[in-house]
Protein backbone atom coordinates (compact mmCIF):
# COMPACT_ATOMS: atom_id res chain seq x y z
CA UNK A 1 1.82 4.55 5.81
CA UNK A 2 0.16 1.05 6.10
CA UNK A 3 2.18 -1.83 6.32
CA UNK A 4 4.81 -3.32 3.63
CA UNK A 5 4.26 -6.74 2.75
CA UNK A 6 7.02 -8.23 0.84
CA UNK A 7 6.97 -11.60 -1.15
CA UNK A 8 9.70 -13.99 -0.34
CA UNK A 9 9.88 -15.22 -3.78
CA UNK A 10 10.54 -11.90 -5.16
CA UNK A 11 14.01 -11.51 -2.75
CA UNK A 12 15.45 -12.31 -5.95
CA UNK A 13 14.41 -9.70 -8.23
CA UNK A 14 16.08 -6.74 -5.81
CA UNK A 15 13.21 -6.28 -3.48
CA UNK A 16 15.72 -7.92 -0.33
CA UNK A 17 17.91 -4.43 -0.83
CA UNK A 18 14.90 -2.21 -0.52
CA UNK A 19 13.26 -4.16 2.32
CA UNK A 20 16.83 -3.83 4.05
CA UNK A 21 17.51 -0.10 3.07
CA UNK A 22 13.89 0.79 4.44
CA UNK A 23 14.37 -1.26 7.34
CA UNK A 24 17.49 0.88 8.07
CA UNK A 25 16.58 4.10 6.84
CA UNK A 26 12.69 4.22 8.32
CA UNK A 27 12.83 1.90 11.08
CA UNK A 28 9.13 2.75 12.26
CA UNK A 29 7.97 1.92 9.58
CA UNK A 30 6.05 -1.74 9.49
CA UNK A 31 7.56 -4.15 7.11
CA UNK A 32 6.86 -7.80 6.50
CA UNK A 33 7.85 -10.76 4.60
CA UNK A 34 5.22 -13.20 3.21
CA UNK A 35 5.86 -16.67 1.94
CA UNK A 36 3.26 -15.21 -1.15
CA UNK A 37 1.31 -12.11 -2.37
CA UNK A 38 -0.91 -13.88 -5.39
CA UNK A 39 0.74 -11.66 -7.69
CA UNK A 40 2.75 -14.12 -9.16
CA UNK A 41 2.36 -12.94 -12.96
CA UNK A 42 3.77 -9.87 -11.76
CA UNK A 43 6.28 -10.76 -8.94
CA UNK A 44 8.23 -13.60 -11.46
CA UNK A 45 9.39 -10.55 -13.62
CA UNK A 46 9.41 -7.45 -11.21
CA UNK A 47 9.91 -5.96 -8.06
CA UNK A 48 6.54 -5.53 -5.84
CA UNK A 49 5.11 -4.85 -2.69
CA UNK A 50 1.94 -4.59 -1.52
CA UNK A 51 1.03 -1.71 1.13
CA UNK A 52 -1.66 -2.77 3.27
CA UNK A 53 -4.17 -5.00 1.85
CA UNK A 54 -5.12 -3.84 -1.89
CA UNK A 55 -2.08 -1.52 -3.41
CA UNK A 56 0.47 -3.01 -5.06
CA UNK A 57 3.54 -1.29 -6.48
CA UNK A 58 5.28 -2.59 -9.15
CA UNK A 59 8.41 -1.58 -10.31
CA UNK A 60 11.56 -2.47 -13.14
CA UNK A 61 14.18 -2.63 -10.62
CA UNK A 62 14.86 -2.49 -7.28
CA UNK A 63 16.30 1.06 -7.39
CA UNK A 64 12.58 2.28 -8.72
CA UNK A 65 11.14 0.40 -6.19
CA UNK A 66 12.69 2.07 -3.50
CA UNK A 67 12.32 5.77 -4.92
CA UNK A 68 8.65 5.09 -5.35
CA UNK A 69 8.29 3.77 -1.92
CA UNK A 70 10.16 6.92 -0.68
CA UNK A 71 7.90 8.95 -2.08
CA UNK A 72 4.95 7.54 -0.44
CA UNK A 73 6.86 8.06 2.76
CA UNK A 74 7.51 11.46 2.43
């Protein structure tokens, strides 16, 4: 899997747990916080990440978030 980019700004829609539960669970893989993604229609009501450069994955809650992102992992 490509790297995780995380928006700061979205910390406080859940995406802080999953960040810190991946970063636990699958410490190999790359994660990184970013100040902004440009999503910010969808990041103000949501939980999202972007995986490498073009995919983003948008979720209702942080709980989603993480089983999608688990999924991708394998």
């Amino acid at each position: 899997m490509k790297k995780i980019n995380y928006c700061c700004k979205n910390f406080k829609n859940g995406s802080k747990s999953v960040y810190k539960t991946l970063k636990s669970k699958f410490p190999d893989i790359k994660q990184k916080k970013k100040s902004c993604l440009g999503n910010c229609r969808l990041c103000s009501k949501q939980c999202i990440v972007r995986i490498g450069k073009t995919e983003v994955i948008v979720a209702p809650s942080a709980k989603v978030l993480y089983k999608q992102l688990k999924k991708r992992i394998g």
